[in-house]
C-alpha atoms as a PDB file:
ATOM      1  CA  UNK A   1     -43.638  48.157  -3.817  1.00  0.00           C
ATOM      2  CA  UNK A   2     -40.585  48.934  -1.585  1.00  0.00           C
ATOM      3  CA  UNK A   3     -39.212  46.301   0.526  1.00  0.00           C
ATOM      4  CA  UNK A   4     -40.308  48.152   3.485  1.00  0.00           C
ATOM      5  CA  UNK A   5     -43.886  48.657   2.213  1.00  0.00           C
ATOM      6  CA  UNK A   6     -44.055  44.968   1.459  1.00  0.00           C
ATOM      7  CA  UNK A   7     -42.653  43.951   4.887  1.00  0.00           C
ATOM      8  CA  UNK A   8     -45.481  46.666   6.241  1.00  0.00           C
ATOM      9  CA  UNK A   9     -48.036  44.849   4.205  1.00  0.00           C
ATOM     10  CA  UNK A  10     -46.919  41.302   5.853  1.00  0.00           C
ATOM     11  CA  UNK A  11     -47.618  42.925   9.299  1.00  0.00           C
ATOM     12  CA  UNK A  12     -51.102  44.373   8.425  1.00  0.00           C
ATOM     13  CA  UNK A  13     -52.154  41.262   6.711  1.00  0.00           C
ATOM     14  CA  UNK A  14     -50.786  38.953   9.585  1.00  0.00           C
ATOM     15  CA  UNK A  15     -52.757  40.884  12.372  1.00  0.00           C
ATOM     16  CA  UNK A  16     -55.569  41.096  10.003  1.00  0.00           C
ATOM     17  CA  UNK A  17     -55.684  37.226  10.159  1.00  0.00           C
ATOM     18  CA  UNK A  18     -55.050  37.169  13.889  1.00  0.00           C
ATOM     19  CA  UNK A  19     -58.024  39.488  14.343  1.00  0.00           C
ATOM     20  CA  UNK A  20     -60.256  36.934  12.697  1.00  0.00           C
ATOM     21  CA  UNK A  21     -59.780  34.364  14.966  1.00  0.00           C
ATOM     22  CA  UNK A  22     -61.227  30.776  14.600  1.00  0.00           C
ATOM     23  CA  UNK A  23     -63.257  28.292  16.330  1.00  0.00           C
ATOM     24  CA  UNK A  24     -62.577  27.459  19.906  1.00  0.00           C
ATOM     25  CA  UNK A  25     -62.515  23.703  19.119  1.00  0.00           C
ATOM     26  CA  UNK A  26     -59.484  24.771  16.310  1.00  0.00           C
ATOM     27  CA  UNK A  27     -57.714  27.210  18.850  1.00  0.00           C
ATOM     28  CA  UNK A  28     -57.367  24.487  21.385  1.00  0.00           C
ATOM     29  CA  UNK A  29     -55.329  21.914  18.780  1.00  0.00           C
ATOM     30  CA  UNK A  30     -51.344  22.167  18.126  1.00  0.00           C
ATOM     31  CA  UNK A  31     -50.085  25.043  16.093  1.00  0.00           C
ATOM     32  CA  UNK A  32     -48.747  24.354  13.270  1.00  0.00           C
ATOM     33  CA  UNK A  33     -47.296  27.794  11.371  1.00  0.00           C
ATOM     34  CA  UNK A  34     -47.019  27.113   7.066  1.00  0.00           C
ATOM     35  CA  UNK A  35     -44.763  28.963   5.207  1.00  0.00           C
ATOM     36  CA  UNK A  36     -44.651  30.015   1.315  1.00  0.00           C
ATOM     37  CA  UNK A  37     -42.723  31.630  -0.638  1.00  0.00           C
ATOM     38  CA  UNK A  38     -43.623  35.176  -1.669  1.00  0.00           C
ATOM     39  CA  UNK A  39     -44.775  34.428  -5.421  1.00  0.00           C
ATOM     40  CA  UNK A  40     -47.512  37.017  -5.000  1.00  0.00           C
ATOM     41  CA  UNK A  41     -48.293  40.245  -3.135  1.00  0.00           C
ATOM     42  CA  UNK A  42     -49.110  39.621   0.664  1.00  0.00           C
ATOM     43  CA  UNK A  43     -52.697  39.980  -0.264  1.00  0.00           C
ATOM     44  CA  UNK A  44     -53.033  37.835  -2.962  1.00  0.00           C
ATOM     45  CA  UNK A  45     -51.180  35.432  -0.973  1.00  0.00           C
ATOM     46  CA  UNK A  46     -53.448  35.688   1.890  1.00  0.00           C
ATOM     47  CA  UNK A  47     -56.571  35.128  -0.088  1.00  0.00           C
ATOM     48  CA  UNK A  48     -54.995  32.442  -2.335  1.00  0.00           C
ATOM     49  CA  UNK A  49     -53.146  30.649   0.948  1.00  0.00           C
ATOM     50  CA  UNK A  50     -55.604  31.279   3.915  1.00  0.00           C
ATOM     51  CA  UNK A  51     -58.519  29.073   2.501  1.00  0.00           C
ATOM     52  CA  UNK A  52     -55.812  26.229   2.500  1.00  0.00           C
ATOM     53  CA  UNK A  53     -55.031  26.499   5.844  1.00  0.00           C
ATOM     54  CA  UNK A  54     -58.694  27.304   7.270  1.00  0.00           C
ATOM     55  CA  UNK A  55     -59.041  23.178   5.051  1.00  0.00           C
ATOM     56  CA  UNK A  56     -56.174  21.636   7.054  1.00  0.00           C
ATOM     57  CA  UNK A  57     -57.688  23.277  10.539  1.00  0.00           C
ATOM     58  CA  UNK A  58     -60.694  21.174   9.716  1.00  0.00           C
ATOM     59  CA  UNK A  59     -59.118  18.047   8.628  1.00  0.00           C
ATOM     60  CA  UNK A  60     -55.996  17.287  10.721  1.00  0.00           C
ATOM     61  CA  UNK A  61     -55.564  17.576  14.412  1.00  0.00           C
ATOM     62  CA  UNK A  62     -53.429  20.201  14.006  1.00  0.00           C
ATOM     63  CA  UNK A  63     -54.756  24.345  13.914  1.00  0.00           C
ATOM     64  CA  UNK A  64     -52.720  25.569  10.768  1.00  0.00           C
ATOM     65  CA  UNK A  65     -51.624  29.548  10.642  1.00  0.00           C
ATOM     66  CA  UNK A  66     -50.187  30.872   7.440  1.00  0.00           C
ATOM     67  CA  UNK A  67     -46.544  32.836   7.868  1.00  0.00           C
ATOM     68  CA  UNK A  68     -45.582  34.850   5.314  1.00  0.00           C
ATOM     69  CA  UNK A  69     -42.095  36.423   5.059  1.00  0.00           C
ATOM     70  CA  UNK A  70     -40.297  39.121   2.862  1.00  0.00           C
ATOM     71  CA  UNK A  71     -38.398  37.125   0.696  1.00  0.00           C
ATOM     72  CA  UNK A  72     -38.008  33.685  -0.672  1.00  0.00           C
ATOM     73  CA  UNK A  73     -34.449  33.301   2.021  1.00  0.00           C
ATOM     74  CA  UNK A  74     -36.572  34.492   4.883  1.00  0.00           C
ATOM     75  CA  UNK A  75     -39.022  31.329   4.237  1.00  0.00           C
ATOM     76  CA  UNK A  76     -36.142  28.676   4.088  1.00  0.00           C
ATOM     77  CA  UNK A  77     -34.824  30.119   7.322  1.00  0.00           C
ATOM     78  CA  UNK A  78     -38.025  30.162   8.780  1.00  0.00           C
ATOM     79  CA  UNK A  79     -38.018  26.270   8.256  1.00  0.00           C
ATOM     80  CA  UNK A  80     -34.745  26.208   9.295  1.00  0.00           C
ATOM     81  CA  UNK A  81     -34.955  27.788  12.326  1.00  0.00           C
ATOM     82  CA  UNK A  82     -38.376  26.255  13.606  1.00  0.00           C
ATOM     83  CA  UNK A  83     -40.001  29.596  12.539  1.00  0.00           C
ATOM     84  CA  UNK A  84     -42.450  27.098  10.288  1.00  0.00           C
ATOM     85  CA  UNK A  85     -42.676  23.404  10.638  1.00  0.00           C
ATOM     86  CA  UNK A  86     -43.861  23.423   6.768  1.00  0.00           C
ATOM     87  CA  UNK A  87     -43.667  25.210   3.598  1.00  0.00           C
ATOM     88  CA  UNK A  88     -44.760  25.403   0.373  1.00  0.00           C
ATOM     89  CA  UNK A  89     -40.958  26.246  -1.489  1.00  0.00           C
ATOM     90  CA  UNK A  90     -40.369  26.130  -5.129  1.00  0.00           C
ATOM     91  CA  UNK A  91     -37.974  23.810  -6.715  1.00  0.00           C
ATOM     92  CA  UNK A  92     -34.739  25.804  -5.983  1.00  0.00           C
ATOM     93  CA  UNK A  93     -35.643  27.137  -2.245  1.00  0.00           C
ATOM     94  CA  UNK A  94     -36.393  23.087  -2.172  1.00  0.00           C
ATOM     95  CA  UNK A  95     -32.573  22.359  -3.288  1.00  0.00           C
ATOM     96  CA  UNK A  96     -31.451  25.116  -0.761  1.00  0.00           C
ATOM     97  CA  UNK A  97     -33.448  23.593   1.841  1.00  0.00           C
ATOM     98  CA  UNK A  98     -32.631  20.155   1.451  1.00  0.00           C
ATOM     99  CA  UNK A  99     -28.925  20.648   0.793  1.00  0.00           C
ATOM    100  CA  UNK A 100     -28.294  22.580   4.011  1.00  0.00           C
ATOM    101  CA  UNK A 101     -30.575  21.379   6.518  1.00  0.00           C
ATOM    102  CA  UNK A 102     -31.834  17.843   5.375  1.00  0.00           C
ATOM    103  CA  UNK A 103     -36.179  19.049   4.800  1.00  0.00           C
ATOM    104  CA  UNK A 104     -37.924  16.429   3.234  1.00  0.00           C
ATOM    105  CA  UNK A 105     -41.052  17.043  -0.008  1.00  0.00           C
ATOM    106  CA  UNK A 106     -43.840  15.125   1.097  1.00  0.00           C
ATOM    107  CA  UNK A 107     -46.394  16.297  -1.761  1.00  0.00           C
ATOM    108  CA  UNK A 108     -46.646  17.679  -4.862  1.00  0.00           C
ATOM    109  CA  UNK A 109     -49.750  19.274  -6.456  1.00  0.00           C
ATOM    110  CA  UNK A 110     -51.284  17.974 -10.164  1.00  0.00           C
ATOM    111  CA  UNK A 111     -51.729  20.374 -13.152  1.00  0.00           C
ATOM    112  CA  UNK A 112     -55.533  20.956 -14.341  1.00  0.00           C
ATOM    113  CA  UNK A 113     -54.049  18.204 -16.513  1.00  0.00           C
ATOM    114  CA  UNK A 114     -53.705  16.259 -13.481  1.00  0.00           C
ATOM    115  CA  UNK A 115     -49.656  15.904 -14.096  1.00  0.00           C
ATOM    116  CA  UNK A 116     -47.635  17.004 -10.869  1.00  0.00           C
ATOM    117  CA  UNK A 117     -45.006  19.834 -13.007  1.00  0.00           C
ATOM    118  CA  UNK A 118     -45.737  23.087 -14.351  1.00  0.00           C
ATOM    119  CA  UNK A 119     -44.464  25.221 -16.649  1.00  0.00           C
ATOM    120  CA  UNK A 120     -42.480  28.139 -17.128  1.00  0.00           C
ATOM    121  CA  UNK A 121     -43.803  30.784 -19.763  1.00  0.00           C
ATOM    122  CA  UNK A 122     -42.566  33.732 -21.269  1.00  0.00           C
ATOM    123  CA  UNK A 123     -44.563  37.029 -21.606  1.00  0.00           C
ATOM    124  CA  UNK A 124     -45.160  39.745 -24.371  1.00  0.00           C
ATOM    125  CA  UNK A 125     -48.106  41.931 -24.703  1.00  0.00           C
ATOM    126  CA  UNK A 126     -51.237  41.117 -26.930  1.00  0.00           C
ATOM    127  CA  UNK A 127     -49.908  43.400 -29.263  1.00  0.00           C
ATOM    128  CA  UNK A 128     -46.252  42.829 -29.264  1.00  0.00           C
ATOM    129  CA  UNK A 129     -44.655  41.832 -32.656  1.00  0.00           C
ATOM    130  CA  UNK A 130     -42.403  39.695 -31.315  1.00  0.00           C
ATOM    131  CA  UNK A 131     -43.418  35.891 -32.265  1.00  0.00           C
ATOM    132  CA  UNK A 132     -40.586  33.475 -31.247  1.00  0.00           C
ATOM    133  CA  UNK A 133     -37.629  33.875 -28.718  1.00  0.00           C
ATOM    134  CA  UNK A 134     -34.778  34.953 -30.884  1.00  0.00           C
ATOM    135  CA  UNK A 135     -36.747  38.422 -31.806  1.00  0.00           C
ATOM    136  CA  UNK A 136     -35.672  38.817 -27.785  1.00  0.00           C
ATOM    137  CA  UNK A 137     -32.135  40.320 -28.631  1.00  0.00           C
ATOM    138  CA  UNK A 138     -31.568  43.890 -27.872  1.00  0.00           C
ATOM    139  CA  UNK A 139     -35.146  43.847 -26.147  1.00  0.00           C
ATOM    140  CA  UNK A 140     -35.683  44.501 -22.014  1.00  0.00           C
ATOM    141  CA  UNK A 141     -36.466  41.391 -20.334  1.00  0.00           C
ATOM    142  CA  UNK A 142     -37.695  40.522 -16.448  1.00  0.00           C
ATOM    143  CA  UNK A 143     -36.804  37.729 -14.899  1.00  0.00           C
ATOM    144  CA  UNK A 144     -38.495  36.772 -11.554  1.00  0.00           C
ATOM    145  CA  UNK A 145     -37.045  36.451  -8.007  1.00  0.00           C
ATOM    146  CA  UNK A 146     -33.555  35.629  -8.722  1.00  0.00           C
ATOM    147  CA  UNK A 147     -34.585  32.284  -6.363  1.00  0.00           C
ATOM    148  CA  UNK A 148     -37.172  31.399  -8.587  1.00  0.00           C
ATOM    149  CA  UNK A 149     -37.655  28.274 -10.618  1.00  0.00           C
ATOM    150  CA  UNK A 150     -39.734  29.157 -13.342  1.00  0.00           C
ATOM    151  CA  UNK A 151     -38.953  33.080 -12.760  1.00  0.00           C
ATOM    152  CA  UNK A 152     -35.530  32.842 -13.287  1.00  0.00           C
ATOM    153  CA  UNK A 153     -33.372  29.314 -13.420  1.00  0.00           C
ATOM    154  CA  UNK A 154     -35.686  27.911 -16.380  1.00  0.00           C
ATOM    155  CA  UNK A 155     -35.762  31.125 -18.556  1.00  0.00           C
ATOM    156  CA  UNK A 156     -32.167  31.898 -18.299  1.00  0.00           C
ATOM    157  CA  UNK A 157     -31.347  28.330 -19.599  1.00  0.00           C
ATOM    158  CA  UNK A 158     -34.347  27.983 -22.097  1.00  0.00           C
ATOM    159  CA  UNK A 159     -32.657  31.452 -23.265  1.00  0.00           C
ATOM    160  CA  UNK A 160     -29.408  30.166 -23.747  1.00  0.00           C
ATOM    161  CA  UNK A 161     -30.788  27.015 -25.291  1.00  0.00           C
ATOM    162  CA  UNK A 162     -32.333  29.371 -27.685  1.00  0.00           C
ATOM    163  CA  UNK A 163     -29.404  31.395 -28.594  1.00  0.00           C
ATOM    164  CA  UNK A 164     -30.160  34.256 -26.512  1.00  0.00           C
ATOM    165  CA  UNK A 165     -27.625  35.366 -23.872  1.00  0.00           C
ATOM    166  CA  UNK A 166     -27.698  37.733 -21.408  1.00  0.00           C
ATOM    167  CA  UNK A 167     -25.689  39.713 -22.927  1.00  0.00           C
ATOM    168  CA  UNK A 168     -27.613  39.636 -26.202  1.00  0.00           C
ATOM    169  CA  UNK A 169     -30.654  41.562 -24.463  1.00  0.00           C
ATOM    170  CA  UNK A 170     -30.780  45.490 -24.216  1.00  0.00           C
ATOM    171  CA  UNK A 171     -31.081  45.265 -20.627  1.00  0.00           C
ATOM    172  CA  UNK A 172     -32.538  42.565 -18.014  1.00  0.00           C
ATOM    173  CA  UNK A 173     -33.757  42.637 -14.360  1.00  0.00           C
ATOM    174  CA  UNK A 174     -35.183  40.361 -11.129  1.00  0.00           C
ATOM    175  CA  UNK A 175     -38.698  41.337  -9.874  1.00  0.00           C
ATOM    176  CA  UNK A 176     -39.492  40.289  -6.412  1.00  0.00           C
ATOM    177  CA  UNK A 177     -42.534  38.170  -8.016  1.00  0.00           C
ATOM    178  CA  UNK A 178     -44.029  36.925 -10.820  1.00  0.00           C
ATOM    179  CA  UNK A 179     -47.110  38.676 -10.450  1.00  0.00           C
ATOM    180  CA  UNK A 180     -44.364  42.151 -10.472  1.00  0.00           C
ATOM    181  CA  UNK A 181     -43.252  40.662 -13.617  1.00  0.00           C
ATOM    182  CA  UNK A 182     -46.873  40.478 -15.436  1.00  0.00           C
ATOM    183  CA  UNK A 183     -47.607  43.689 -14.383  1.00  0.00           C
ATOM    184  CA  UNK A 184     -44.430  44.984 -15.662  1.00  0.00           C
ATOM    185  CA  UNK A 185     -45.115  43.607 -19.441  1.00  0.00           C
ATOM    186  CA  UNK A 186     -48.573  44.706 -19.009  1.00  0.00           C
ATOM    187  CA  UNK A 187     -47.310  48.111 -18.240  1.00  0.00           C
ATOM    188  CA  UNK A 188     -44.780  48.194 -20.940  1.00  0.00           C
ATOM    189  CA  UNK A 189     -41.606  48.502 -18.823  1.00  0.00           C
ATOM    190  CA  UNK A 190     -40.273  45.235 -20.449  1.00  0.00           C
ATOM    191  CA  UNK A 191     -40.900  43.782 -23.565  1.00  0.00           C
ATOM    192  CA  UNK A 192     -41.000  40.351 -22.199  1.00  0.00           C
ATOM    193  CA  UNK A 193     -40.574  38.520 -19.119  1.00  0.00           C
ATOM    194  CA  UNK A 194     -40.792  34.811 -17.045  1.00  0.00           C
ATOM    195  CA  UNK A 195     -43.639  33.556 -15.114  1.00  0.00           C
ATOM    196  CA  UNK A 196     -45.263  30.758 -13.417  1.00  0.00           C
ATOM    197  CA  UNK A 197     -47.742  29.021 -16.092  1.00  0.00           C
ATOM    198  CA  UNK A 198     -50.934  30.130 -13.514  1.00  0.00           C
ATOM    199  CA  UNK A 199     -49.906  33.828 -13.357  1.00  0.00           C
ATOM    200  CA  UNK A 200     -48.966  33.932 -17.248  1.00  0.00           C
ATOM    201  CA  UNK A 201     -53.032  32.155 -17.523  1.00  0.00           C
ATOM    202  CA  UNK A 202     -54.347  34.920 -14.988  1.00  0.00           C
ATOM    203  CA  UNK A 203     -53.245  37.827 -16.804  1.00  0.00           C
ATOM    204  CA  UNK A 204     -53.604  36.822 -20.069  1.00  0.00           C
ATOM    205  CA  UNK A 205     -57.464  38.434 -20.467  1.00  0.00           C
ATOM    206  CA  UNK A 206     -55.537  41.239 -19.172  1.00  0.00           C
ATOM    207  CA  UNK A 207     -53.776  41.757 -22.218  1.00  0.00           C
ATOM    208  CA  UNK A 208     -50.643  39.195 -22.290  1.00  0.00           C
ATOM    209  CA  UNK A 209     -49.733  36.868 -24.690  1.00  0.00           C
ATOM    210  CA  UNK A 210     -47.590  33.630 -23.859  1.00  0.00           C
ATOM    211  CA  UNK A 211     -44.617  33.910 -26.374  1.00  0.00           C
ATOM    212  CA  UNK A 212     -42.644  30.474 -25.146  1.00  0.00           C
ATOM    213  CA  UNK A 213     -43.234  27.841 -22.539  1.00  0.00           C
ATOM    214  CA  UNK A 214     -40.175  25.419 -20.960  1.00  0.00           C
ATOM    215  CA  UNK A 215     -40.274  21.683 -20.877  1.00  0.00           C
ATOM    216  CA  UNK A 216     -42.074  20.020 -17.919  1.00  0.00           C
ATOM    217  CA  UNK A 217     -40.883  21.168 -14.640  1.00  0.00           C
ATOM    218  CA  UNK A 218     -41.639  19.350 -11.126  1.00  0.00           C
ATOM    219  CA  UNK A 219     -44.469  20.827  -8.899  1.00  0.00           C
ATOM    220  CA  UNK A 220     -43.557  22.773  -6.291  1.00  0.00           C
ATOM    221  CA  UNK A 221     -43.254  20.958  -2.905  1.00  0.00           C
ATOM    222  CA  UNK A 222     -44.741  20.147  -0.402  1.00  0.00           C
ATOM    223  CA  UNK A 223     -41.841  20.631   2.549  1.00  0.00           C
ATOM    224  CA  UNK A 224     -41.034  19.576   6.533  1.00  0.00           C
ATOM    225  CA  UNK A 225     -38.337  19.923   8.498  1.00  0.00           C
ATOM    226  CA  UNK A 226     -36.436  16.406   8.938  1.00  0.00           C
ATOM    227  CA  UNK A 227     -37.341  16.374  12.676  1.00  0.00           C
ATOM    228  CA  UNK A 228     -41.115  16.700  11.434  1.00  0.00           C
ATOM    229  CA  UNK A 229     -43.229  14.337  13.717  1.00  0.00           C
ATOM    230  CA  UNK A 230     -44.856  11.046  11.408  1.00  0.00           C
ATOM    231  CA  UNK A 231     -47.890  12.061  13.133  1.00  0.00           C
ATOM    232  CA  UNK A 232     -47.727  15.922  11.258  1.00  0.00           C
ATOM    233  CA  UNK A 233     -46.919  14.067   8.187  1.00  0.00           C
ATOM    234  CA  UNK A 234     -49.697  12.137   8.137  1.00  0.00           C
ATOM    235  CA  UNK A 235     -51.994  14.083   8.912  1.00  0.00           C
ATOM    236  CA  UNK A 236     -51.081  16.649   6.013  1.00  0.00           C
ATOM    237  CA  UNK A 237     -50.575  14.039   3.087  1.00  0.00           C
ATOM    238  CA  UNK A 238     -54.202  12.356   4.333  1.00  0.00           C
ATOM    239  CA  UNK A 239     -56.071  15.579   4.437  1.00  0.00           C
ATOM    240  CA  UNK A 240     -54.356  16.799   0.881  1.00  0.00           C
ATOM    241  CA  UNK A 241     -54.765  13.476  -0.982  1.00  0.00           C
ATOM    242  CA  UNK A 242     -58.420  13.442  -0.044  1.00  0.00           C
ATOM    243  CA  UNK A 243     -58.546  16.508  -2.234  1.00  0.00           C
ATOM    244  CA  UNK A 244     -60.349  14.940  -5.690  1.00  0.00           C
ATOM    245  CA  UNK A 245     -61.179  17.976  -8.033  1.00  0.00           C
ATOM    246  CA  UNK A 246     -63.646  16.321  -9.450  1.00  0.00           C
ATOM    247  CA  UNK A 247     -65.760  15.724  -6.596  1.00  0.00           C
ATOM    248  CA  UNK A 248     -68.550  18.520  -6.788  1.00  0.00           C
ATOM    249  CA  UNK A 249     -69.051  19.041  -2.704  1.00  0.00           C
ATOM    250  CA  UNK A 250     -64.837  19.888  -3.193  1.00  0.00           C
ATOM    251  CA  UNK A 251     -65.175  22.292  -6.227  1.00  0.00           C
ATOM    252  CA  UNK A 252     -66.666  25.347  -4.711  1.00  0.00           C
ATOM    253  CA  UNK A 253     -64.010  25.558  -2.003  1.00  0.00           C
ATOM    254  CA  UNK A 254     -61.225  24.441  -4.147  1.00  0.00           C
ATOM    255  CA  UNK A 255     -61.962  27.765  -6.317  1.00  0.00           C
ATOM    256  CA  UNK A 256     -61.040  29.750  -3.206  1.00  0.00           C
ATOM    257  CA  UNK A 257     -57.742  27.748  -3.242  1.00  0.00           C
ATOM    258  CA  UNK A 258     -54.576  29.339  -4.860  1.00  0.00           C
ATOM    259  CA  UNK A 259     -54.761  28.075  -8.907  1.00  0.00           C
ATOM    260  CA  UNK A 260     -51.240  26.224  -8.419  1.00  0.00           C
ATOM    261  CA  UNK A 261     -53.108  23.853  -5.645  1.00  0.00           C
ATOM    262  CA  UNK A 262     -56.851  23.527  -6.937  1.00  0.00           C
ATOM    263  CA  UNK A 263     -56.296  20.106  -8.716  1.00  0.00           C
ATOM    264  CA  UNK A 264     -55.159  17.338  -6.082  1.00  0.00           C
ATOM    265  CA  UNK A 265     -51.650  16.028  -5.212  1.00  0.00           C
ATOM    266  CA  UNK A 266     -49.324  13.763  -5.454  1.00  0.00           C
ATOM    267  CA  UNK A 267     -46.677  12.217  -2.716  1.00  0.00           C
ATOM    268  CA  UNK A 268     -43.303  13.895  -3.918  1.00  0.00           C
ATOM    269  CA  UNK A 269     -40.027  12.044  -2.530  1.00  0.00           C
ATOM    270  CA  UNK A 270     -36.265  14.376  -3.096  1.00  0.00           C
ATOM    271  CA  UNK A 271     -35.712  12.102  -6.283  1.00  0.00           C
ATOM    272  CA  UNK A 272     -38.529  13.692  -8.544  1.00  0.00           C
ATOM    273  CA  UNK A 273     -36.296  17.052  -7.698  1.00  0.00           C
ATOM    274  CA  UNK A 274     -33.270  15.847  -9.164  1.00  0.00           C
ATOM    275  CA  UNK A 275     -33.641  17.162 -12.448  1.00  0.00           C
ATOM    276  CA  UNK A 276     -33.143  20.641 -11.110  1.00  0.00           C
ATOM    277  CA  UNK A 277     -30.537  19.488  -8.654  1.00  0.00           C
ATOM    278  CA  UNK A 278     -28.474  18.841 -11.672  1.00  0.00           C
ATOM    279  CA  UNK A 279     -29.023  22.744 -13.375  1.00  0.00           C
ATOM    280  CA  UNK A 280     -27.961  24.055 -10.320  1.00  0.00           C
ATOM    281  CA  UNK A 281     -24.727  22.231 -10.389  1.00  0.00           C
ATOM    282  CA  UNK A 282     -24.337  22.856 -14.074  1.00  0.00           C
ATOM    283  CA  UNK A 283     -25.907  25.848 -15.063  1.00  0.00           C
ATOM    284  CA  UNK A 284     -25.262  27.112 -18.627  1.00  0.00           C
ATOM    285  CA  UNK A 285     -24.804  29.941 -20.510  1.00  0.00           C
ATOM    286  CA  UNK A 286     -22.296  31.924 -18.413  1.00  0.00           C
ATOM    287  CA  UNK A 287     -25.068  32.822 -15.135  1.00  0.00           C
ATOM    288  CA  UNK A 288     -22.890  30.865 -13.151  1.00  0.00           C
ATOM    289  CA  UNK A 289     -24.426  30.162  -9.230  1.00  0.00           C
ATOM    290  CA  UNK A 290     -24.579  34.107  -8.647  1.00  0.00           C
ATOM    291  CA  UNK A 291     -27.888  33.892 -10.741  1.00  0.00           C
ATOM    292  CA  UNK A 292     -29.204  31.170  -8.533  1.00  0.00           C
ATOM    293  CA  UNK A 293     -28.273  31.732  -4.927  1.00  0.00           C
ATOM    294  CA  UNK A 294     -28.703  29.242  -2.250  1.00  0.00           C
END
């Protein structure tokens, strides 16, 4: 999808939501507007994020409206700015974020092994013959968003680690998202590519196999803005801790939730982020911090 087809999309899917309106009880409390980063199509996010903030109307004082932007910048400046007053960023929009205007992680969501990181994976068809990560050379390769996390900072390194460059594959590219990149393999475009463990899992029936998967990586935050009122914060880590997975009365609204959230959370403090912090400042393999913009 062009950029101008996805920023269309945003649009139709926004006023789709505004059409649907909400209880008068809800449309009487403080807005609060939630940002995320694009790491889906804007319907896929809407279905996977909307749920989540219909919850948080409910549980919090506060009437919560998804905002979705173009790109993962856009959402950081929307935080910036005041656009949002929270947003779910990954872990190197969360460096940008807290490096240049002070935002704060307040939670972290568990795996459905109940750890708060995730994983990234790298794709190959069912079929491919390729079986470990050095059979990469001379093949095509997609990276994710060139902000991503596990789309693009972990698989360049785990690459490197690996002995494969970037200049050992036969060509390479950024999708705009991880579920681009899935689609891509699927397709045949690349022979390989990075994802997000929970879009690698959703496509697999669809005919991908995962060929590699990256050490433990910290959940994606949780973020405010550092003039965020106690009173928001509270509100959001009490209604999101409440979550317990294995509470059956939780379950059947929790599968409406996006995958990455379905499993509880955890409070998150800038320390558990340092780990990336570091690969930004010292990123190997020759990408220098072109690959990784802030």
């Amino acid at each position: 999808m062009s950029r101008s087809c996805r920023a269309h999309s945003i649009v139709f899917f926004a006023l789709l939501l505004s059409l649907w309106g909400g209880s008068p009880a809800a449309a009487e409390k403080p807005l609060i507007h939630f940002g995320v980063i694009p790491r889906y199509n804007p319907m896929i996010m809407y279905q996977n994020y909307q749920p989540i903030m219909d919850y948080l109307t409910q549980n919090t004082p506060y009437r919560f409206e998804l905002k979705l932007a173009r790109d993962y910048p856009e959402v950081v400046e929307h935080l910036r700015t005041g656009v949002t007053q929270v947003a779910s960023l990954g872990d190197v929009t969360f460096a940008a974020a807290s490096q240049g205007f002070g935002a704060k992680p307040i939670l972290r969501p568990r795996n459905q092994s109940g750890q708060p990181d995730y994983f990234s994976l790298i794709i190959v068809r069912k079929e491919s013959p390729l079986t470990e990560v050095a059979h990469l050379k001379g093949k095509n390769f997609a990276f994710g968003n060139v902000h991503s996390t596990s789309g693009n900072l972990i698989p360049r390194i785990y690459l490197f680690e690996h002995g494969v460059n970037l200049d050992d594959l036969g060509r390479y590219e950024n999708l705009p998202t991880h579920t681009d990149v899935a689609r891509a393999v699927l397709k045949g475009q690349f022979d390989a590519g990075a994802v997000k463990d929970v879009v690698a899992y959703r496509y697999q029936e669809s005919g991908l196999r995962i060929l590699a998967r990256s050490a433990p990586i910290p959940a994606v935050p949780i973020v405010v803005r550092r003039d965020a009122p106690q009173a928001l914060i509270d509100a959001l880590t009490g209604a999101l801790l409440a979550i317990d997975p294995e509470n059956p009365q939780q379950q059947k609204m929790l599968a409406e939730w996006d995958p990455e959230f379905r499993h509880g959370f955890v409070p998150a403090s800038t320390e558990d982020y340092q780990p990336i912090l570091q690969m930004l400042e010292n990123i190997t393999g020759g990408c220098g911090k072109s690959c990784h913009p802030q």
